[in-house]
PDB file of N, CA and C in Angstrom:
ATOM      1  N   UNK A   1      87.640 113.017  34.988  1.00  0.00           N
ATOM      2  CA  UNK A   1      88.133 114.197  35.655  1.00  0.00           C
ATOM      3  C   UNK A   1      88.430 115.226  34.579  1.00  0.00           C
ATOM      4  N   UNK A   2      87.372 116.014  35.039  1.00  0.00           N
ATOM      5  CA  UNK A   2      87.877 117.440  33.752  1.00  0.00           C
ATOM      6  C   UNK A   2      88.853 118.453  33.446  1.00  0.00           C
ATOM      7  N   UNK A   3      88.868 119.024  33.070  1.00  0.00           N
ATOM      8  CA  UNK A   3      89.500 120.206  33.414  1.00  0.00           C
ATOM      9  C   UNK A   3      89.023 121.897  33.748  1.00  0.00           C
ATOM     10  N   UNK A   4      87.863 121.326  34.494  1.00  0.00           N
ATOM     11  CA  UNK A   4      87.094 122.864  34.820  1.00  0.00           C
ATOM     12  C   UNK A   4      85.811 121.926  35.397  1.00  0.00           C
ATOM     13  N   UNK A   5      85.845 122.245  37.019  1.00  0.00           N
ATOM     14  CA  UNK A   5      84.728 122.419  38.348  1.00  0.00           C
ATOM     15  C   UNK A   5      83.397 123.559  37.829  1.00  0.00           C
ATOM     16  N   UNK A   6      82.517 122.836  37.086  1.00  0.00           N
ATOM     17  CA  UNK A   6      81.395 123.978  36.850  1.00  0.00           C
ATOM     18  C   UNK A   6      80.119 124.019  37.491  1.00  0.00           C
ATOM     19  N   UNK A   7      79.989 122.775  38.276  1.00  0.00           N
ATOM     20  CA  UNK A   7      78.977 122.259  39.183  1.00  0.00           C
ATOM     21  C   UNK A   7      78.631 123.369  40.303  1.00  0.00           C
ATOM     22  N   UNK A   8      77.461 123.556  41.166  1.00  0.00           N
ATOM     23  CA  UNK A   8      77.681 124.343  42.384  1.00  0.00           C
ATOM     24  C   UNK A   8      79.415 123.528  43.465  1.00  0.00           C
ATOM     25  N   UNK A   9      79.692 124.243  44.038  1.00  0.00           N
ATOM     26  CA  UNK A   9      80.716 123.914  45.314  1.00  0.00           C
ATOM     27  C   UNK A   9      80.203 122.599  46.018  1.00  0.00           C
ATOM     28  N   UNK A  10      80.538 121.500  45.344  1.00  0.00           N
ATOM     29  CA  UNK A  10      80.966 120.488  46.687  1.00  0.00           C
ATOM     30  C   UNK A  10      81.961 119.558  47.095  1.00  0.00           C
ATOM     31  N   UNK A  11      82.009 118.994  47.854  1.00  0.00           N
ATOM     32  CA  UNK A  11      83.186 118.706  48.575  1.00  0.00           C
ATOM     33  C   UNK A  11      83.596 117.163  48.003  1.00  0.00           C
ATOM     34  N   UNK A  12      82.641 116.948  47.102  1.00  0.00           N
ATOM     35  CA  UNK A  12      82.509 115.573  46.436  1.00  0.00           C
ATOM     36  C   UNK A  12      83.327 115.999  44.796  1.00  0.00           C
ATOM     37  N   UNK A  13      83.293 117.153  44.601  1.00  0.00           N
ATOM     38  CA  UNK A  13      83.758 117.276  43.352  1.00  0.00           C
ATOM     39  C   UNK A  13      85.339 117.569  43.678  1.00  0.00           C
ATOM     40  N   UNK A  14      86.267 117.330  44.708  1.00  0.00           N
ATOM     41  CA  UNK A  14      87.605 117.923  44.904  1.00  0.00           C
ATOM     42  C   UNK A  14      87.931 116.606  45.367  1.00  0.00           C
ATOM     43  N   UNK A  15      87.289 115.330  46.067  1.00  0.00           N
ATOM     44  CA  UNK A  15      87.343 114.495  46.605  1.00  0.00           C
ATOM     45  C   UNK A  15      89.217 113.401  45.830  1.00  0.00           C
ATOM     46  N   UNK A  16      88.639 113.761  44.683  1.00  0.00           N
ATOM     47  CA  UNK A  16      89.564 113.108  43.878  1.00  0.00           C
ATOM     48  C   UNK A  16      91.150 113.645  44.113  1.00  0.00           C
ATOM     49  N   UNK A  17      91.145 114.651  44.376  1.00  0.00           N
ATOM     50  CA  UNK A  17      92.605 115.367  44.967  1.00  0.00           C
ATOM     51  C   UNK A  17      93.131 114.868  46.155  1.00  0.00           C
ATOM     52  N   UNK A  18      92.203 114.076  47.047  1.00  0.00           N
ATOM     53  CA  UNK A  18      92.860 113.391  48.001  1.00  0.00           C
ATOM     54  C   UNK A  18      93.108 112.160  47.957  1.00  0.00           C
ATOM     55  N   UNK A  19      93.011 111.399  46.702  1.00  0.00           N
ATOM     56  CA  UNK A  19      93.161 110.363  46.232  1.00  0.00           C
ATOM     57  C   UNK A  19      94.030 110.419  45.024  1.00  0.00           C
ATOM     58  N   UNK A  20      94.844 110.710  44.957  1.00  0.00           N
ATOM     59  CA  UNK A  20      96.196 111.191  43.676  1.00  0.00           C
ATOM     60  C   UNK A  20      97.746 110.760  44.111  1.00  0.00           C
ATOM     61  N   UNK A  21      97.693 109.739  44.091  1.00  0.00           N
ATOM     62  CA  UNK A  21      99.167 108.846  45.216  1.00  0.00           C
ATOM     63  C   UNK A  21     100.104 109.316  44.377  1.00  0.00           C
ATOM     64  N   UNK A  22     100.271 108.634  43.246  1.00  0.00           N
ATOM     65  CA  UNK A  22     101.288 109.169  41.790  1.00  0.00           C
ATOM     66  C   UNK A  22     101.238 110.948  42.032  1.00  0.00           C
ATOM     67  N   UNK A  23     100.864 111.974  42.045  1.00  0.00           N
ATOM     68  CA  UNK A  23     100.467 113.283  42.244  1.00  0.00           C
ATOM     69  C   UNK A  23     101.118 113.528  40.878  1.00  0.00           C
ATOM     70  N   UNK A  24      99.762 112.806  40.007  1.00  0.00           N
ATOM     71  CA  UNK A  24      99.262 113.094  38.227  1.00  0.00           C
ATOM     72  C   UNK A  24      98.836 114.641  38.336  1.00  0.00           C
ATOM     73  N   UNK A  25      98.743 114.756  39.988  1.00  0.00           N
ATOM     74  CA  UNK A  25      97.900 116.604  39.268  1.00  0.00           C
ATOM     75  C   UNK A  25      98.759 118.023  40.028  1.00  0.00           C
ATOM     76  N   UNK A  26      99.967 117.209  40.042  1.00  0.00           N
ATOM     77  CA  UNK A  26     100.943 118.035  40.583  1.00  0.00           C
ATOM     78  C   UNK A  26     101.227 119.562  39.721  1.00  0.00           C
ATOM     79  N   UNK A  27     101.764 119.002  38.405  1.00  0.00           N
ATOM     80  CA  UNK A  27     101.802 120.160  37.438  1.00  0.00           C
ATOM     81  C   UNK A  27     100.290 120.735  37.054  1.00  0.00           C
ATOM     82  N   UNK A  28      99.047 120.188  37.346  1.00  0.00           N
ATOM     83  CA  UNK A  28      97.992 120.870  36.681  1.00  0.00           C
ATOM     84  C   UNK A  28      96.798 121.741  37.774  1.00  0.00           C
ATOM     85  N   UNK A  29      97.410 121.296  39.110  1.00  0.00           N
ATOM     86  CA  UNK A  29      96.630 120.988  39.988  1.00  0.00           C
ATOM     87  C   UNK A  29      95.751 122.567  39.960  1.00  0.00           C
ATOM     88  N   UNK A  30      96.192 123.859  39.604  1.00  0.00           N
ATOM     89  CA  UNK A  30      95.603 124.826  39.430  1.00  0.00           C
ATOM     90  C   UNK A  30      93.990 125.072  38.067  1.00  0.00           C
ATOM     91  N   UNK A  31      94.607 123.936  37.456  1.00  0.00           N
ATOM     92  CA  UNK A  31      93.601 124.111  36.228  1.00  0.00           C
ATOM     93  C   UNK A  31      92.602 122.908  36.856  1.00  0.00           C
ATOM     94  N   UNK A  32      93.055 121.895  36.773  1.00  0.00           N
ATOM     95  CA  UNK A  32      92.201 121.096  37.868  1.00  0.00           C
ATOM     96  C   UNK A  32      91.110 121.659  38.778  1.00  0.00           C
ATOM     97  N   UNK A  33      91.413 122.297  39.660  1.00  0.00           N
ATOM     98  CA  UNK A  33      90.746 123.115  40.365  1.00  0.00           C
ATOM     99  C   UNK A  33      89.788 124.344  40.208  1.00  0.00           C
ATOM    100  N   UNK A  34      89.788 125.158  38.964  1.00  0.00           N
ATOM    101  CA  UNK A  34      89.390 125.882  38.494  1.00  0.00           C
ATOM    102  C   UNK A  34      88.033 126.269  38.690  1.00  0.00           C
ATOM    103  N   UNK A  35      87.189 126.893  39.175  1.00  0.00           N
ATOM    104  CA  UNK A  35      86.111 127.326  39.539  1.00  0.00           C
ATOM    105  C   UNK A  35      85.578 128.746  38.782  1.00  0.00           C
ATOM    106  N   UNK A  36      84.764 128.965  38.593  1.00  0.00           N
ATOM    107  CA  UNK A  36      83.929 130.678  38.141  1.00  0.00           C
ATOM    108  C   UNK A  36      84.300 131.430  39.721  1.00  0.00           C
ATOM    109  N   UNK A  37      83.587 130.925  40.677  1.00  0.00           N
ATOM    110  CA  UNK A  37      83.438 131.910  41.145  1.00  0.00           C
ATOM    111  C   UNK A  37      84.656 132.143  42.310  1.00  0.00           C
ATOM    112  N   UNK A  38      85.543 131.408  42.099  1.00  0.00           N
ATOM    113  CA  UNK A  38      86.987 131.462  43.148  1.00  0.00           C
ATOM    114  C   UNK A  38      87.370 132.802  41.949  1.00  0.00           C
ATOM    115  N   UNK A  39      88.351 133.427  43.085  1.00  0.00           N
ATOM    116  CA  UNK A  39      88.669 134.798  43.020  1.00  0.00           C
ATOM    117  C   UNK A  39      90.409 134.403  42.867  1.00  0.00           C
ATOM    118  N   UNK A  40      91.156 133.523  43.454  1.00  0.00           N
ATOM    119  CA  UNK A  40      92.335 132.652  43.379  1.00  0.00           C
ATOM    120  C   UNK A  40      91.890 131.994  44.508  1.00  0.00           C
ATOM    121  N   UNK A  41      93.528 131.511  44.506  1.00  0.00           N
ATOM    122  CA  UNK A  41      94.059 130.356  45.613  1.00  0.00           C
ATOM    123  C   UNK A  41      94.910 130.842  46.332  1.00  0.00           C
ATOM    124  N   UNK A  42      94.830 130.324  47.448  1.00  0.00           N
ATOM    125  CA  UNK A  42      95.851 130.519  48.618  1.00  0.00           C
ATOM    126  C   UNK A  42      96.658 128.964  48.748  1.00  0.00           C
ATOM    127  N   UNK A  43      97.789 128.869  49.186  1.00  0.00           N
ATOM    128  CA  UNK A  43      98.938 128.116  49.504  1.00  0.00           C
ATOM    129  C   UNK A  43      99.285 127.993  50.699  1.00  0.00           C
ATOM    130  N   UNK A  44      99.016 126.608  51.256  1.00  0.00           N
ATOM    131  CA  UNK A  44      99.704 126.524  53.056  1.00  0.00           C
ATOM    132  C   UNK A  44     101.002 125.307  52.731  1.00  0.00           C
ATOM    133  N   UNK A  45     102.003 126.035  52.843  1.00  0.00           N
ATOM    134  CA  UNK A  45     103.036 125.159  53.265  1.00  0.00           C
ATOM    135  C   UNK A  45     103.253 124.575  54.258  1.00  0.00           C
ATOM    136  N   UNK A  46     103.368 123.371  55.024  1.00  0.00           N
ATOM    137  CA  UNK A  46     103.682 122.727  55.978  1.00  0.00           C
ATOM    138  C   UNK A  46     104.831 121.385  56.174  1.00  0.00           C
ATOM    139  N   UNK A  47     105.851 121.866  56.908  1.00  0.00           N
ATOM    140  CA  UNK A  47     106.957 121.250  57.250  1.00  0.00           C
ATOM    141  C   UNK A  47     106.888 120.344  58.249  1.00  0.00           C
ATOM    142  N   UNK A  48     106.807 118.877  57.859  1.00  0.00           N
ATOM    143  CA  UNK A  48     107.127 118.238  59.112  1.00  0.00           C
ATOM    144  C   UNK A  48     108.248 116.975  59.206  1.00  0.00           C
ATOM    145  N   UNK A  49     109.178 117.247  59.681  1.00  0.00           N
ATOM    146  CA  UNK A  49     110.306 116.221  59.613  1.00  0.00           C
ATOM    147  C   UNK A  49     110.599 116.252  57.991  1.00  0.00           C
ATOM    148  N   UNK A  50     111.177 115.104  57.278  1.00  0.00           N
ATOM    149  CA  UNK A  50     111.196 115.410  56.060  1.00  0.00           C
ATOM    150  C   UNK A  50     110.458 115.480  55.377  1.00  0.00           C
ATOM    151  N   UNK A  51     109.684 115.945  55.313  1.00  0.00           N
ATOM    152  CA  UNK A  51     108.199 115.800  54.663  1.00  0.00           C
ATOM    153  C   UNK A  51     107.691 117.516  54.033  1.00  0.00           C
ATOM    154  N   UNK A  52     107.716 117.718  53.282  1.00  0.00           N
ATOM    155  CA  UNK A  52     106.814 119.027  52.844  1.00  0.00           C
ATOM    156  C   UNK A  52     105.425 119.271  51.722  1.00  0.00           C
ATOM    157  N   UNK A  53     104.482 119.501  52.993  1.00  0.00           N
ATOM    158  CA  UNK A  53     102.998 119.363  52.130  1.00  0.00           C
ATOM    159  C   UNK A  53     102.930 120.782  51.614  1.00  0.00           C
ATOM    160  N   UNK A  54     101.875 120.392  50.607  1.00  0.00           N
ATOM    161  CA  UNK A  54     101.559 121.772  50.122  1.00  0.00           C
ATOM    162  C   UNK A  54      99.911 121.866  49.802  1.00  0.00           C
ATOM    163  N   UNK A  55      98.932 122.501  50.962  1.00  0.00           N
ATOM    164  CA  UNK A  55      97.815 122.684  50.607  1.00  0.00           C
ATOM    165  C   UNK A  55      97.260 123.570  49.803  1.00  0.00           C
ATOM    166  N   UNK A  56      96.384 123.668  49.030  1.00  0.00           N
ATOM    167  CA  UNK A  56      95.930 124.643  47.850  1.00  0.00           C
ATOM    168  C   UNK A  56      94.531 124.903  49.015  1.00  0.00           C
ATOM    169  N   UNK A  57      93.648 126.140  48.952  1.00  0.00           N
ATOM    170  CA  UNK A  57      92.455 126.478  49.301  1.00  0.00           C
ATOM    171  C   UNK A  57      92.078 127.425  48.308  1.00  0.00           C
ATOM    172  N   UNK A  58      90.488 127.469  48.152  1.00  0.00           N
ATOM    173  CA  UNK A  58      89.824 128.636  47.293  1.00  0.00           C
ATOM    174  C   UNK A  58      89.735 129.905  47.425  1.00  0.00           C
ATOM    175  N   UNK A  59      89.755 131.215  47.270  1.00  0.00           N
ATOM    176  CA  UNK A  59      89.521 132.097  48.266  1.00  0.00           C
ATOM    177  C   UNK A  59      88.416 132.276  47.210  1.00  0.00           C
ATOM    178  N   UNK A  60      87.027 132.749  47.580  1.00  0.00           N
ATOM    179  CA  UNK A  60      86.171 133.179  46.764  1.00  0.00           C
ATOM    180  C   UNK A  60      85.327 134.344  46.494  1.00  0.00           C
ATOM    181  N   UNK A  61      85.191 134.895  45.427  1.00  0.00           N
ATOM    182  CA  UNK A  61      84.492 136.304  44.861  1.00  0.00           C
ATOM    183  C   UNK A  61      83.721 137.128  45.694  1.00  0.00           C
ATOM    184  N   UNK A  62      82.960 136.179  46.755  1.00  0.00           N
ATOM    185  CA  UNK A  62      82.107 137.190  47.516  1.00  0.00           C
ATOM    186  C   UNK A  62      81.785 135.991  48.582  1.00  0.00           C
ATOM    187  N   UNK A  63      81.445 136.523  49.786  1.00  0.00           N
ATOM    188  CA  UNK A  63      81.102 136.274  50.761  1.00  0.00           C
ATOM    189  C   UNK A  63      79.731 134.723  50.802  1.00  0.00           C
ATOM    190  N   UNK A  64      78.738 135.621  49.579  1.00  0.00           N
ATOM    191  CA  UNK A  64      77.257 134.223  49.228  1.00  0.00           C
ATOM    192  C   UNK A  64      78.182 133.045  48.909  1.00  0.00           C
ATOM    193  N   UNK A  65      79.113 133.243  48.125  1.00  0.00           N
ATOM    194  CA  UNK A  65      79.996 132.100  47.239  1.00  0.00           C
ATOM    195  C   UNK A  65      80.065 131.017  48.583  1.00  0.00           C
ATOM    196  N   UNK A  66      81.004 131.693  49.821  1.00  0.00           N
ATOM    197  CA  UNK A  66      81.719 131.131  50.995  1.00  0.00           C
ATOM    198  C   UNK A  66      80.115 130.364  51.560  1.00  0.00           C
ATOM    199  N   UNK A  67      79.212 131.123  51.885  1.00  0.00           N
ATOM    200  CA  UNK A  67      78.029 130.224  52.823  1.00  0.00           C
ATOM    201  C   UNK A  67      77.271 129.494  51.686  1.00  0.00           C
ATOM    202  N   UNK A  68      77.537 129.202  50.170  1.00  0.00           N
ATOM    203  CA  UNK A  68      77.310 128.683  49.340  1.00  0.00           C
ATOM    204  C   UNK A  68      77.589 127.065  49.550  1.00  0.00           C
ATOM    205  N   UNK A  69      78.956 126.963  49.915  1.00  0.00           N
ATOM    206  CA  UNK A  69      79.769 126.668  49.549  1.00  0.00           C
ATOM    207  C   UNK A  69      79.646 125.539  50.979  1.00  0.00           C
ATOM    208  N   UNK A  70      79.455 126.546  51.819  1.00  0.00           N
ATOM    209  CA  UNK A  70      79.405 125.261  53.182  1.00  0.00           C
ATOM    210  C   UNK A  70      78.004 124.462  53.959  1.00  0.00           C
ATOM    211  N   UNK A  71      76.918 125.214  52.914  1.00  0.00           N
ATOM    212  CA  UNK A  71      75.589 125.017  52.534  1.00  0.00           C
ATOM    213  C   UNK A  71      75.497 123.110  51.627  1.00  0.00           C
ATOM    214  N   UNK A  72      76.872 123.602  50.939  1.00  0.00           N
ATOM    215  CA  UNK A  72      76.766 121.814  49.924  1.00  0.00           C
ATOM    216  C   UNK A  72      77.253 120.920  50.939  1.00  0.00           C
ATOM    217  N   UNK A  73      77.855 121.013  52.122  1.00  0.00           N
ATOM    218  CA  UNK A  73      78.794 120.235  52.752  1.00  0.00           C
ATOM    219  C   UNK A  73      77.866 119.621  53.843  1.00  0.00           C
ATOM    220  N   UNK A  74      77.955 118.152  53.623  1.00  0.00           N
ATOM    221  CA  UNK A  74      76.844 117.211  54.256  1.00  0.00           C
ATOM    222  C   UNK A  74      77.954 117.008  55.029  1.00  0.00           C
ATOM    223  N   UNK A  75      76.760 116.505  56.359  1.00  0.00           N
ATOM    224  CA  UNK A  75      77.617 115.543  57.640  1.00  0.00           C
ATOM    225  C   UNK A  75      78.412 114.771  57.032  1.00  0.00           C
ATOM    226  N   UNK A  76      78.337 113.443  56.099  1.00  0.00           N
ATOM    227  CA  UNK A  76      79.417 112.500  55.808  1.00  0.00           C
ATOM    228  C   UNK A  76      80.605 113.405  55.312  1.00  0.00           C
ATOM    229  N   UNK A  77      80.289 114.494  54.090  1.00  0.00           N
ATOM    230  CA  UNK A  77      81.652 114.837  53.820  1.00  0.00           C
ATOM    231  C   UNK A  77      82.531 115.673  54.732  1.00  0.00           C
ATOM    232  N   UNK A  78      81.735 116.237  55.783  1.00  0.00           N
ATOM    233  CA  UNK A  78      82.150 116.780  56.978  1.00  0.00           C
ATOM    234  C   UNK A  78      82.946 115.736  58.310  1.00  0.00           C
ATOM    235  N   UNK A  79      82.322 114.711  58.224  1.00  0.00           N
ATOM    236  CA  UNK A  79      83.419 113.492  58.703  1.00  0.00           C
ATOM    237  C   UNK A  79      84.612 113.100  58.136  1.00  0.00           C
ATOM    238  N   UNK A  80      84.407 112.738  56.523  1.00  0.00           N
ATOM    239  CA  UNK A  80      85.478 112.776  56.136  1.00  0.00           C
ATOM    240  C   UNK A  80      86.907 113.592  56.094  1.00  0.00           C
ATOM    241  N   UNK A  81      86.199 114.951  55.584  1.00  0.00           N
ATOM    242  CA  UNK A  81      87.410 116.120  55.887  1.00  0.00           C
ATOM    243  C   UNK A  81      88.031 115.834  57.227  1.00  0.00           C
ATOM    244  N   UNK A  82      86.926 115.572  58.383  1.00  0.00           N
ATOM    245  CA  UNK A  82      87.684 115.783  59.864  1.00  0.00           C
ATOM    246  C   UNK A  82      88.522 114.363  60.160  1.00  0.00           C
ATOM    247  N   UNK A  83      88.122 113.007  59.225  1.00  0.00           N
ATOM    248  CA  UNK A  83      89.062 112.147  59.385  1.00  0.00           C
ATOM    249  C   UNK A  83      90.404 111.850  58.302  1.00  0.00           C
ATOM    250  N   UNK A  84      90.351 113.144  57.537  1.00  0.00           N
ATOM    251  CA  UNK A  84      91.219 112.686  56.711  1.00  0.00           C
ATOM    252  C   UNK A  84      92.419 114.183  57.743  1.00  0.00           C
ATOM    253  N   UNK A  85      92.065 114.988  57.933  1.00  0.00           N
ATOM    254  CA  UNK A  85      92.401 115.938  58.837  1.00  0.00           C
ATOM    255  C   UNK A  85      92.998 115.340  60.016  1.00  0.00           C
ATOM    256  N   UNK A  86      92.751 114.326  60.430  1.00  0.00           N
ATOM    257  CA  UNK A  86      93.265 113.772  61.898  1.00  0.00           C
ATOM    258  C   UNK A  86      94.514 113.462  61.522  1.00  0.00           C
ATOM    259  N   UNK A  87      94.296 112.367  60.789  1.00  0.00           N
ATOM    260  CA  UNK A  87      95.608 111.578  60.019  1.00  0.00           C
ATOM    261  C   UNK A  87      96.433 111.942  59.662  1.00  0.00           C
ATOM    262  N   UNK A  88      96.293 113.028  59.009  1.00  0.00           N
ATOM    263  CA  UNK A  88      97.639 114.456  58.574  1.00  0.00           C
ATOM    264  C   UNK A  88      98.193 114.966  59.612  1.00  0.00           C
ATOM    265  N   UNK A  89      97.384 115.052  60.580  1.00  0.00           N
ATOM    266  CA  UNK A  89      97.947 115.869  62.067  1.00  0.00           C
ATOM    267  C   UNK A  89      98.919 114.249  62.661  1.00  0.00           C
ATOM    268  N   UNK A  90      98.063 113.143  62.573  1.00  0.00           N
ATOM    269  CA  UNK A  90      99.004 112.267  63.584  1.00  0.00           C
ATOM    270  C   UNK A  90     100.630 111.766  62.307  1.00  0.00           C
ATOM    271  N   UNK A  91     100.236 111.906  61.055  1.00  0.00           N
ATOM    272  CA  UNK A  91     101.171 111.455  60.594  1.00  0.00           C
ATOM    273  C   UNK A  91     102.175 112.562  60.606  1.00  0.00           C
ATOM    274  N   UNK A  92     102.063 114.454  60.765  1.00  0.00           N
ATOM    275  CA  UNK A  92     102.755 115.213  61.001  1.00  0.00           C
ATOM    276  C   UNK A  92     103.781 114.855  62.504  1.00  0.00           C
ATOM    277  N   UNK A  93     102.977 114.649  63.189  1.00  0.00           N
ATOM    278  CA  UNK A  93     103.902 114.548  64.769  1.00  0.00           C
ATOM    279  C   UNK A  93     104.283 113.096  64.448  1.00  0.00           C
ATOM    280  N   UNK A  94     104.390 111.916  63.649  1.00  0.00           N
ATOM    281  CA  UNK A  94     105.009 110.653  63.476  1.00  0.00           C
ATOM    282  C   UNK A  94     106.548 111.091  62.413  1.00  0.00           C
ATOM    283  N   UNK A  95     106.101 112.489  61.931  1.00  0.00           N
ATOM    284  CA  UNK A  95     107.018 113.037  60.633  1.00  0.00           C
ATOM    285  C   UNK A  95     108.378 113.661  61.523  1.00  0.00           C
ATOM    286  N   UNK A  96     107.689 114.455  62.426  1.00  0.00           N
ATOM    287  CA  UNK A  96     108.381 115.472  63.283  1.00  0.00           C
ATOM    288  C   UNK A  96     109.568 114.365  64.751  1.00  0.00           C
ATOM    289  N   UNK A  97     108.736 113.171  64.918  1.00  0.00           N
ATOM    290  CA  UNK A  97     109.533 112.692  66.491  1.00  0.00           C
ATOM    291  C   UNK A  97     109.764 111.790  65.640  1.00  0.00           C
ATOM    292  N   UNK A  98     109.894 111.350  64.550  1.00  0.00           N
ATOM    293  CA  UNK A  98     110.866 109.604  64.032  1.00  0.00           C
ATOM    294  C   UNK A  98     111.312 110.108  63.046  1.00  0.00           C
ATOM    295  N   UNK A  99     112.668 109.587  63.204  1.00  0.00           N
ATOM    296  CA  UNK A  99     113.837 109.482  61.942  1.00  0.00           C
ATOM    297  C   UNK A  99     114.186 108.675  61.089  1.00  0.00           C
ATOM    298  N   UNK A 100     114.413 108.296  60.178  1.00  0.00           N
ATOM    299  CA  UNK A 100     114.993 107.345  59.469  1.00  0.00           C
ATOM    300  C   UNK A 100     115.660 105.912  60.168  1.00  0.00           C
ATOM    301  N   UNK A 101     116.545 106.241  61.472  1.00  0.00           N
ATOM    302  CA  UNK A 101     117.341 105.534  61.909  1.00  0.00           C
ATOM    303  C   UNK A 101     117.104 105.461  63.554  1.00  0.00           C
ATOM    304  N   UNK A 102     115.837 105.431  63.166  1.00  0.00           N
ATOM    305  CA  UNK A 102     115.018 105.557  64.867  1.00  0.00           C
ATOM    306  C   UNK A 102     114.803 103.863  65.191  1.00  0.00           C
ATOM    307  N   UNK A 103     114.598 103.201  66.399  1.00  0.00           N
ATOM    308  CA  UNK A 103     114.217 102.516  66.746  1.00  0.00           C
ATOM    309  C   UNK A 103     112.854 102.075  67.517  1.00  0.00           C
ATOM    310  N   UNK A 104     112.263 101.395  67.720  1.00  0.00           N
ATOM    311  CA  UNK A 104     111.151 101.038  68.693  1.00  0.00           C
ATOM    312  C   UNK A 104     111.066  99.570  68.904  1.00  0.00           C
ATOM    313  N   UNK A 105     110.335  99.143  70.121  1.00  0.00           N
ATOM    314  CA  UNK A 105     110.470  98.082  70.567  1.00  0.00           C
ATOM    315  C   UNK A 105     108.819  97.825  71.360  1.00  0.00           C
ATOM    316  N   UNK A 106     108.317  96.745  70.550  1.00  0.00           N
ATOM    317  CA  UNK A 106     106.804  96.247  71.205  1.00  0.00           C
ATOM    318  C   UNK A 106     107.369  95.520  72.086  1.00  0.00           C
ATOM    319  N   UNK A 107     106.743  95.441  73.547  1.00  0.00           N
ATOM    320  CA  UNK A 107     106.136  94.300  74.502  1.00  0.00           C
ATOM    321  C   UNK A 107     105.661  93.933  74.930  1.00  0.00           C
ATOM    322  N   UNK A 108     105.498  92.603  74.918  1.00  0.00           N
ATOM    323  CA  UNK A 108     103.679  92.183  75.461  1.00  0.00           C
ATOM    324  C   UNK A 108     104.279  91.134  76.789  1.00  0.00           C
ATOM    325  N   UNK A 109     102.860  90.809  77.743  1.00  0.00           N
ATOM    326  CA  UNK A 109     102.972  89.958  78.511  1.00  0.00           C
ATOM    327  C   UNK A 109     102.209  88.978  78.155  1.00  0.00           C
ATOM    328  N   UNK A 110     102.949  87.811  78.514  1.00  0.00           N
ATOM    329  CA  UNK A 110     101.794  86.637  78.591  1.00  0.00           C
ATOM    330  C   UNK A 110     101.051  86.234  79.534  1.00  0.00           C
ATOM    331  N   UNK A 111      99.626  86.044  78.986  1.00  0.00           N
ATOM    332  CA  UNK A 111      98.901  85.317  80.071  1.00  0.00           C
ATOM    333  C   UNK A 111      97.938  86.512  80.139  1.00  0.00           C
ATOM    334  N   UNK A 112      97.388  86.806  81.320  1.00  0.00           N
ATOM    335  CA  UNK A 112      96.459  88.200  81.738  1.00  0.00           C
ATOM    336  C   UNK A 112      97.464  89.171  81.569  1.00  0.00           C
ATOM    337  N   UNK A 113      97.151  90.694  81.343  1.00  0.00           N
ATOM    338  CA  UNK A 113      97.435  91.543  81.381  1.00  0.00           C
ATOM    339  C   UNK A 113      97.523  92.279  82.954  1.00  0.00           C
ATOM    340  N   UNK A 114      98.457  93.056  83.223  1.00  0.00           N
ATOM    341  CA  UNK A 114      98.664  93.502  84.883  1.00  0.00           C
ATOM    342  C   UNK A 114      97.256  94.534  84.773  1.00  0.00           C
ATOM    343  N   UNK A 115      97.422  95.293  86.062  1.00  0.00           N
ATOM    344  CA  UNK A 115      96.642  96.495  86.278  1.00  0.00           C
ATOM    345  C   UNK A 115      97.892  97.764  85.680  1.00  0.00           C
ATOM    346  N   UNK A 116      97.262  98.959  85.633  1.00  0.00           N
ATOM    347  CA  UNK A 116      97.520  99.639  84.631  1.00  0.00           C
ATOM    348  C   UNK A 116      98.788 100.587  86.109  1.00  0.00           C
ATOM    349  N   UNK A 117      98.456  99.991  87.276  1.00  0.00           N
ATOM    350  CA  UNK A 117      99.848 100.629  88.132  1.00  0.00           C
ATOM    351  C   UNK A 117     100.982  99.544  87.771  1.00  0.00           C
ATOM    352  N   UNK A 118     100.386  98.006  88.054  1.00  0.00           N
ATOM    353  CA  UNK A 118     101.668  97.494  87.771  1.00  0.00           C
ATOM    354  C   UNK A 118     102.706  97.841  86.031  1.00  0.00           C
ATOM    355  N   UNK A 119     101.972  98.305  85.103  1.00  0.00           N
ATOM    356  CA  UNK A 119     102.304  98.672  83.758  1.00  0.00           C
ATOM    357  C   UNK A 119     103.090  99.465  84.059  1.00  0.00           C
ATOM    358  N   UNK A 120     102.674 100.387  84.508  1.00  0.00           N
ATOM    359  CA  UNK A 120     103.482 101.386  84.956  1.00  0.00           C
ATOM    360  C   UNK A 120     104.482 101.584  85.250  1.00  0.00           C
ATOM    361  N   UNK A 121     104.619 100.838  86.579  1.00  0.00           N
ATOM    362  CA  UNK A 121     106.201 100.165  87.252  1.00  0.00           C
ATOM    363  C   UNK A 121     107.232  99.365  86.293  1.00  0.00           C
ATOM    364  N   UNK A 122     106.365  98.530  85.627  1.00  0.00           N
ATOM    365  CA  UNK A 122     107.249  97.867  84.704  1.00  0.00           C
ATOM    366  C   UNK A 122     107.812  98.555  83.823  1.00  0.00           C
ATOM    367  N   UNK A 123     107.447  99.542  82.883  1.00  0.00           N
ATOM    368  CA  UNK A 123     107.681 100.520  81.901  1.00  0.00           C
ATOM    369  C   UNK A 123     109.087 101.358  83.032  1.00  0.00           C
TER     370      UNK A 123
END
């Protein structure tokens, strides 16, 4: 991992930023990122329960850069983004409705399972 993105734009060369548990690229994460043709970065803060993310995005020099850019982006890495994207959204609303000192309670039946009215009733 370098310290300067000189490759064309792809989604395989940032990949490593979503894999940084320790967040080793907390203090660098701007040089890390570094591109020619990004113009800066933009910052999305997001609050959920105790939790505060902080997304970095590119903004870039010209418009070719942007359809450049989504030109490198294959179906798989386009799945990925949208499943790593889900997970952030379900672990946001798991951030936002549970507390520290929350409870929950599994129950199962034995034997066959009812029909989904008797579930119902029972619940």
């Amino acid at each position: 991992m370098s310290g300067c993105i000189s490759a064309p734009y792809s989604g395989k060369n940032y990949e490593f930023l979503f894999n940084d548990p320790a967040g080793t690229l907390k203090d660098r994460a701007f040089e890390v990122l570094r591109h020619k043709n990004v113009f800066r970065y933009r910052t999305k803060t997001i609050k959920s329960g105790g939790v505060i993310e902080v997304e970095i995005y590119p903004v870039w020099n010209t418009q070719n850069e942007t359809r450049r850019a989504k030109t490198y982006a294959t179906r798989k890495a386009q799945e990925n983004v949208n499943d790593r994207n889900s997970k952030k959204a379900l672990t946001r609303i798991i951030n936002n409705n549970f507390k520290k000192d929350d409870y929950h309670i599994t129950l199962t039946y034995r034997g066959d399972l009812p029909n989904e009215d008797k579930a119902l009733r029972d619940i």
